[in-house]
C-alpha atoms as a PDB file:
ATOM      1  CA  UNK A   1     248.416 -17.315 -26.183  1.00  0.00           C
ATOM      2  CA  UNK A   2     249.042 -17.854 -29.671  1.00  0.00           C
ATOM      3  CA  UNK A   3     248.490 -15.234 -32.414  1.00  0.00           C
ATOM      4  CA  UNK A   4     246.826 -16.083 -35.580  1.00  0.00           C
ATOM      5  CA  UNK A   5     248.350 -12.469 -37.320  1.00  0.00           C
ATOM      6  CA  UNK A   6     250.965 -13.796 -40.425  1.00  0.00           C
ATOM      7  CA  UNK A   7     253.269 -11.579 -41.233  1.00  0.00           C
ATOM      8  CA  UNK A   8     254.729 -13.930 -44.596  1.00  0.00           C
ATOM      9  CA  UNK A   9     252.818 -13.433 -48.204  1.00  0.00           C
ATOM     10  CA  UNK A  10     252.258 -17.445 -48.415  1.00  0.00           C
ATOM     11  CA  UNK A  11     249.393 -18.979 -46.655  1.00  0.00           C
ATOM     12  CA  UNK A  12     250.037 -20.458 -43.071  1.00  0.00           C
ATOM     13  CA  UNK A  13     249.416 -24.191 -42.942  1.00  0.00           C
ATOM     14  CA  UNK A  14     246.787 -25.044 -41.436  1.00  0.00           C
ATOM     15  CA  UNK A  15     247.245 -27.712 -38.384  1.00  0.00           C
ATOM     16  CA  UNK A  16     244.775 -30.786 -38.147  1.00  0.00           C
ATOM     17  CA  UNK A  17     242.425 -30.136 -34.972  1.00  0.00           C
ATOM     18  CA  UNK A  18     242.625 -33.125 -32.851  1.00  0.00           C
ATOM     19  CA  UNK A  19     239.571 -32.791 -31.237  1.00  0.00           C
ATOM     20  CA  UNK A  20     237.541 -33.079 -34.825  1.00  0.00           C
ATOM     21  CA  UNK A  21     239.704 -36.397 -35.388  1.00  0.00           C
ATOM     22  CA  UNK A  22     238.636 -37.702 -32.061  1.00  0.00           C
ATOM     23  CA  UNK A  23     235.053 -37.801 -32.758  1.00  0.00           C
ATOM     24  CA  UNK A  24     234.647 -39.124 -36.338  1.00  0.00           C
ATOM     25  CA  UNK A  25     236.468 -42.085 -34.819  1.00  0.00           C
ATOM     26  CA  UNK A  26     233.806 -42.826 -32.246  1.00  0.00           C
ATOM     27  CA  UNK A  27     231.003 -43.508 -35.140  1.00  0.00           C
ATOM     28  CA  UNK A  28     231.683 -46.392 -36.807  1.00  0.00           C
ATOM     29  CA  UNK A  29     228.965 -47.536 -39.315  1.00  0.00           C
ATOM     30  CA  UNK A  30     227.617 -50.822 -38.922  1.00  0.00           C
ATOM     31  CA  UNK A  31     226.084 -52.355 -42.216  1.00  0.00           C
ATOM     32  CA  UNK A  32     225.764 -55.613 -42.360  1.00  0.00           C
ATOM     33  CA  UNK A  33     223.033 -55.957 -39.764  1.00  0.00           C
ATOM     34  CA  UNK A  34     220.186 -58.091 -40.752  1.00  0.00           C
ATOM     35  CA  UNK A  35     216.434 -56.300 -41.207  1.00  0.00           C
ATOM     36  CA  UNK A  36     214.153 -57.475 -38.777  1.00  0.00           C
ATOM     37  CA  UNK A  37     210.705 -58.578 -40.006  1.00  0.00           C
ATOM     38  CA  UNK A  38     208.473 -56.037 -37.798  1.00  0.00           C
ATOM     39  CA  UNK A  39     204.711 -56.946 -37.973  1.00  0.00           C
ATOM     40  CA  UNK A  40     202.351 -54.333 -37.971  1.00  0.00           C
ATOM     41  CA  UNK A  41     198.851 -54.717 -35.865  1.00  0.00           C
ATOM     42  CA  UNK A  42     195.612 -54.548 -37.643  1.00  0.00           C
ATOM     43  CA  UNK A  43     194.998 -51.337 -35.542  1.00  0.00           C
ATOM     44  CA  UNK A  44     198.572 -49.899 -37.126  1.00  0.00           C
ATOM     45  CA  UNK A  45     197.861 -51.093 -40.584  1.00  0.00           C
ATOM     46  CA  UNK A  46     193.938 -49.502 -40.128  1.00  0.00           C
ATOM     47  CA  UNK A  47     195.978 -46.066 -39.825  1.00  0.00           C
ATOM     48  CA  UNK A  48     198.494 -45.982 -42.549  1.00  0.00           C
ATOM     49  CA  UNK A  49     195.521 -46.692 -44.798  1.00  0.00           C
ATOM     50  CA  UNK A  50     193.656 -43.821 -43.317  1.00  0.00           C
ATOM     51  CA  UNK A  51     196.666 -41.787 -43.557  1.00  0.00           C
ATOM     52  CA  UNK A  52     196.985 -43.058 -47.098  1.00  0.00           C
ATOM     53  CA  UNK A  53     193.474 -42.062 -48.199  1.00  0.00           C
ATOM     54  CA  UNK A  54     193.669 -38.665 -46.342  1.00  0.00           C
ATOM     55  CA  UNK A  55     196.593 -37.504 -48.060  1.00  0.00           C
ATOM     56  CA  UNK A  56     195.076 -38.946 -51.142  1.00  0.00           C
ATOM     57  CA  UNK A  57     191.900 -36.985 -50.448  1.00  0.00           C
ATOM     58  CA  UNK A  58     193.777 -33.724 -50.190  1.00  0.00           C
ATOM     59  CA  UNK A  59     195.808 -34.447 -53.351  1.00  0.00           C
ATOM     60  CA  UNK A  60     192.280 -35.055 -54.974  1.00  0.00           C
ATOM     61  CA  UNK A  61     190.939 -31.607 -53.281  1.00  0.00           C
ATOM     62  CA  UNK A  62     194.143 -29.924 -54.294  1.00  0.00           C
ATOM     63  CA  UNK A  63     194.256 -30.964 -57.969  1.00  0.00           C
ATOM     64  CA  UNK A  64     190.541 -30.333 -58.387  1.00  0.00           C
ATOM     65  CA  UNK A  65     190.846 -26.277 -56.548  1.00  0.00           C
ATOM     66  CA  UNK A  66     193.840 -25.921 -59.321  1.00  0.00           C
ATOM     67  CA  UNK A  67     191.914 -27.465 -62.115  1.00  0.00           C
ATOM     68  CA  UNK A  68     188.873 -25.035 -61.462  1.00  0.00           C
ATOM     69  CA  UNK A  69     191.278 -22.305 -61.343  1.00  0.00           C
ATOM     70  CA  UNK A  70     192.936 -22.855 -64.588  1.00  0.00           C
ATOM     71  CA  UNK A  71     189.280 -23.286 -66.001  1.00  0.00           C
ATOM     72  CA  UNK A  72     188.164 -19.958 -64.162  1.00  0.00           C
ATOM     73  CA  UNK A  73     191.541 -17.975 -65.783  1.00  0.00           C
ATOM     74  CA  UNK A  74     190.608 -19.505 -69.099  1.00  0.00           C
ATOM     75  CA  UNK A  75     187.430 -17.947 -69.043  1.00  0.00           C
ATOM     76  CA  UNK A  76     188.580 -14.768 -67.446  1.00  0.00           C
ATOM     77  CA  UNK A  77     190.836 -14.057 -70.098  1.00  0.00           C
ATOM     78  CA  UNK A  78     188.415 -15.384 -72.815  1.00  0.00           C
ATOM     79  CA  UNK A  79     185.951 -12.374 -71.123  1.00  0.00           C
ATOM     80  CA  UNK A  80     188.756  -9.679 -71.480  1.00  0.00           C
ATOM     81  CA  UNK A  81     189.035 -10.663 -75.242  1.00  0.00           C
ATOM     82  CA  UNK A  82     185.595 -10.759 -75.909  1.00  0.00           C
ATOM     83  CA  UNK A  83     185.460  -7.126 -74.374  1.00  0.00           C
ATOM     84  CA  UNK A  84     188.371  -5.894 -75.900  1.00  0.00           C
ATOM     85  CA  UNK A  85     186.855  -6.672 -78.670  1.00  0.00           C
ATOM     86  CA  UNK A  86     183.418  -5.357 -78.640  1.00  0.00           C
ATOM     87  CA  UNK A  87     184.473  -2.179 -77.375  1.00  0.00           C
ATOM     88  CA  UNK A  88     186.766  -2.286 -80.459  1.00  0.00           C
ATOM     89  CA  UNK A  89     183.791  -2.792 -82.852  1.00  0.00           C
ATOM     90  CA  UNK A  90     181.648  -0.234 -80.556  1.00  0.00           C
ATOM     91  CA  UNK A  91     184.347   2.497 -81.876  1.00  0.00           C
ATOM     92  CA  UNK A  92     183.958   1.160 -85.375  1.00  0.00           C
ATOM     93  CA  UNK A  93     180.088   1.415 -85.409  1.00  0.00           C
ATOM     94  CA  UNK A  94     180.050   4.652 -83.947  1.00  0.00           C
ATOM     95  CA  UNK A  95     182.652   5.570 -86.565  1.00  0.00           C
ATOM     96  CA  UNK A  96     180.223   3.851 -89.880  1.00  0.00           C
ATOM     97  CA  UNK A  97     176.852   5.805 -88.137  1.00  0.00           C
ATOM     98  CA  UNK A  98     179.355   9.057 -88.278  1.00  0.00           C
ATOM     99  CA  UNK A  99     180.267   8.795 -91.984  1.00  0.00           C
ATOM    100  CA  UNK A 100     176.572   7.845 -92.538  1.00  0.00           C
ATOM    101  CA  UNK A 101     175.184  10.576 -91.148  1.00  0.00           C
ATOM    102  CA  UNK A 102     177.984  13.252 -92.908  1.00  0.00           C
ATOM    103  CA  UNK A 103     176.740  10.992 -96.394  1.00  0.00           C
ATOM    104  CA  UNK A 104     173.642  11.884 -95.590  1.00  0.00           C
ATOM    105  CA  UNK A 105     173.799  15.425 -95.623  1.00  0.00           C
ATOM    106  CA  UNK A 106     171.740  17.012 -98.183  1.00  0.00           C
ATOM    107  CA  UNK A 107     174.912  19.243 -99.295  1.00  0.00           C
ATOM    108  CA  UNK A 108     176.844  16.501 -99.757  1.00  0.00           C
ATOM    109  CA  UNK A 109     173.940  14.368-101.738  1.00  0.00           C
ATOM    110  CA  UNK A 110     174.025  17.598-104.203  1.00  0.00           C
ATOM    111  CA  UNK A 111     177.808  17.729-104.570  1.00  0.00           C
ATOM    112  CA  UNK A 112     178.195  14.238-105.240  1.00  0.00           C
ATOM    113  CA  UNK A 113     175.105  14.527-107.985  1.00  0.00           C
ATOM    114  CA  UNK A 114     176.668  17.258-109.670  1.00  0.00           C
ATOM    115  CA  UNK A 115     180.214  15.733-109.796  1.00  0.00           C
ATOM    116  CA  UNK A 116     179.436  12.491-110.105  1.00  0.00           C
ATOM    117  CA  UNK A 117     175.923  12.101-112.035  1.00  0.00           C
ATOM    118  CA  UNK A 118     176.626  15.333-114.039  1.00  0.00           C
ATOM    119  CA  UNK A 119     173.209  16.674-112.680  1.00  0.00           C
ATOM    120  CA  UNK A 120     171.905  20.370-112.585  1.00  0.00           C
ATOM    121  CA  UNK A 121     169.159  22.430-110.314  1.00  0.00           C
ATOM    122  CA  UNK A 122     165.968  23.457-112.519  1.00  0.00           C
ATOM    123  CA  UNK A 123     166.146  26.432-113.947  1.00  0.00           C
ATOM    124  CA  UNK A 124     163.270  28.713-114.122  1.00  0.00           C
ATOM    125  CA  UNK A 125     162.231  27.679-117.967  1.00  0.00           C
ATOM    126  CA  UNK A 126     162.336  23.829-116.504  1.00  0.00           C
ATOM    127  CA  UNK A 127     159.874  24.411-113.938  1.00  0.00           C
ATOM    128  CA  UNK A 128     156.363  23.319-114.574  1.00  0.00           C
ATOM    129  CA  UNK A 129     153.537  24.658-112.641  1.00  0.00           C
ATOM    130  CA  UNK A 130     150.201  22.386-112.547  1.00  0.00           C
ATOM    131  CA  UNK A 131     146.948  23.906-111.536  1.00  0.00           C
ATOM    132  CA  UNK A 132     144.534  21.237-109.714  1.00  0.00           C
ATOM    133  CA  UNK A 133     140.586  21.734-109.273  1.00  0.00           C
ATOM    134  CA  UNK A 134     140.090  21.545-105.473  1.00  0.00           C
ATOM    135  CA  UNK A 135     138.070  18.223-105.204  1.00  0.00           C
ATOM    136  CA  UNK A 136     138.957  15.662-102.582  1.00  0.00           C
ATOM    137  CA  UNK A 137     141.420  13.143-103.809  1.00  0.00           C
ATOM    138  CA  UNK A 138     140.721  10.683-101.509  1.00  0.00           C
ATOM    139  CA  UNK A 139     139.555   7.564-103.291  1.00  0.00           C
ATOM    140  CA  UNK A 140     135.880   5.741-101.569  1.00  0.00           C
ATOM    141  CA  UNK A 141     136.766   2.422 -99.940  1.00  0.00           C
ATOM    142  CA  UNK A 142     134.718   0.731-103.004  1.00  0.00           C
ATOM    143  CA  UNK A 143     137.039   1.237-105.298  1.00  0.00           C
ATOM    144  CA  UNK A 144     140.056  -0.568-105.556  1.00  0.00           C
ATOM    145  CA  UNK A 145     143.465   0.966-105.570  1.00  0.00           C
ATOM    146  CA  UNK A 146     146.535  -1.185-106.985  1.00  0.00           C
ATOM    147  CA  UNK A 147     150.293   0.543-106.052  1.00  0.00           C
ATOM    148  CA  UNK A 148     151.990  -1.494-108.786  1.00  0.00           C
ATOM    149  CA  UNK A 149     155.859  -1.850-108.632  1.00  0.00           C
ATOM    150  CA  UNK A 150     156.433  -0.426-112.218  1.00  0.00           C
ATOM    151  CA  UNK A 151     160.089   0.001-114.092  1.00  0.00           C
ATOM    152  CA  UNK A 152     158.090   2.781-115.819  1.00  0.00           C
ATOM    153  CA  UNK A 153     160.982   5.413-116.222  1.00  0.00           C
ATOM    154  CA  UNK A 154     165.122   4.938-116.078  1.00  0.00           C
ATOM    155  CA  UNK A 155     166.946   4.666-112.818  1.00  0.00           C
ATOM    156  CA  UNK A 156     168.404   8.018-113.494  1.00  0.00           C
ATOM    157  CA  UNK A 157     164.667   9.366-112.865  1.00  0.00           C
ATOM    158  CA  UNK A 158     164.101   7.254-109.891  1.00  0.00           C
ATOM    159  CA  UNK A 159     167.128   8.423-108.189  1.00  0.00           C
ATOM    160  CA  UNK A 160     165.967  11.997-108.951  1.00  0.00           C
ATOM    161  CA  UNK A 161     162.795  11.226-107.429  1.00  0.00           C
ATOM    162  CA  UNK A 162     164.322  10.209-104.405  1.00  0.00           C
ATOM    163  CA  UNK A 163     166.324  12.929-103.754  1.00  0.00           C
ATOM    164  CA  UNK A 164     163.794  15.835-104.225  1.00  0.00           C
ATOM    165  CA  UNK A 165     161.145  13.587-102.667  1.00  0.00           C
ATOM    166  CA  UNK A 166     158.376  13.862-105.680  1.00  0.00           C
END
């Protein structure tokens, strides 16, 4: 029995194995044989074309389930931005109808008069106080009424109107 265990610091030579030697000289390569011209039968030629146009077919099938996927992840993703961004301008809508509402406040509509448009309440000596007789003011269908859109007064009057609803 031999032992493999080296007791040197070099690397042991390794010996040729015979055995491996033996059989690569069995194969020998031949090359210079001539192709024969094989025929096919109809019958053999019939089913490489089928085989053709099946795997032709399920290139087809393939290419088209991959194309419709691309489309469909196109339009996926087109969805998710279209989302993204209407829930984006959701928030800002909601966030415009806020501030709306807080201009709209009436104590805001005053403080913005007064620093602003320089305006002042009535005072008591401004106040006028009309007495009306108490006929019916509604007018008789046979007479005509005309609402005319008139610049009759500034637009510092109108606004005024507006805001104490005269």
């Amino acid at each position: 029995m031999e032992t493999r265990y080296q007791y040197e610091t070099s690397p042991r030579k390794l010996e040729p194995d015979i055995r491996k030697e033996k059989k690569k000289q069995n194969i020998k390569v031949v090359k210079d044989l001539p192709k024969q011209d094989v025929k096919l039968s109809k019958e053999q030629k019939r089913k490489h074309r089928k085989a053709t146009l099946l795997v032709i077919a399920i290139f087809a099938v393939l290419f088209t389930i991959s194309y419709r996927n691309t489309q469909i992840n196109e339009k996926f993703n087109e969805i998710q931005t279209l989302r993204t961004e209407l829930s984006s301008l959701q928030k800002e809508n909601e966030q415009l109808q806020v501030t709306i509402e807080n201009s709209l406040n009436l104590s805001n509509i005053e403080k913005q008069a007064k620093e602003k448009l320089g305006m002042q309440k009535l005072t008591n000596k401004q106040t006028v106080y009309v007495s009306l007789p108490k006929k019916d003011y509604i007018e008789s269908a046979t007479e005509k009424v005309e609402i005319s859109d008139s610049n009759e007064g500034n637009w510092f009057q109108k606004f005024v109107d507006k805001i104490f609803n005269r």
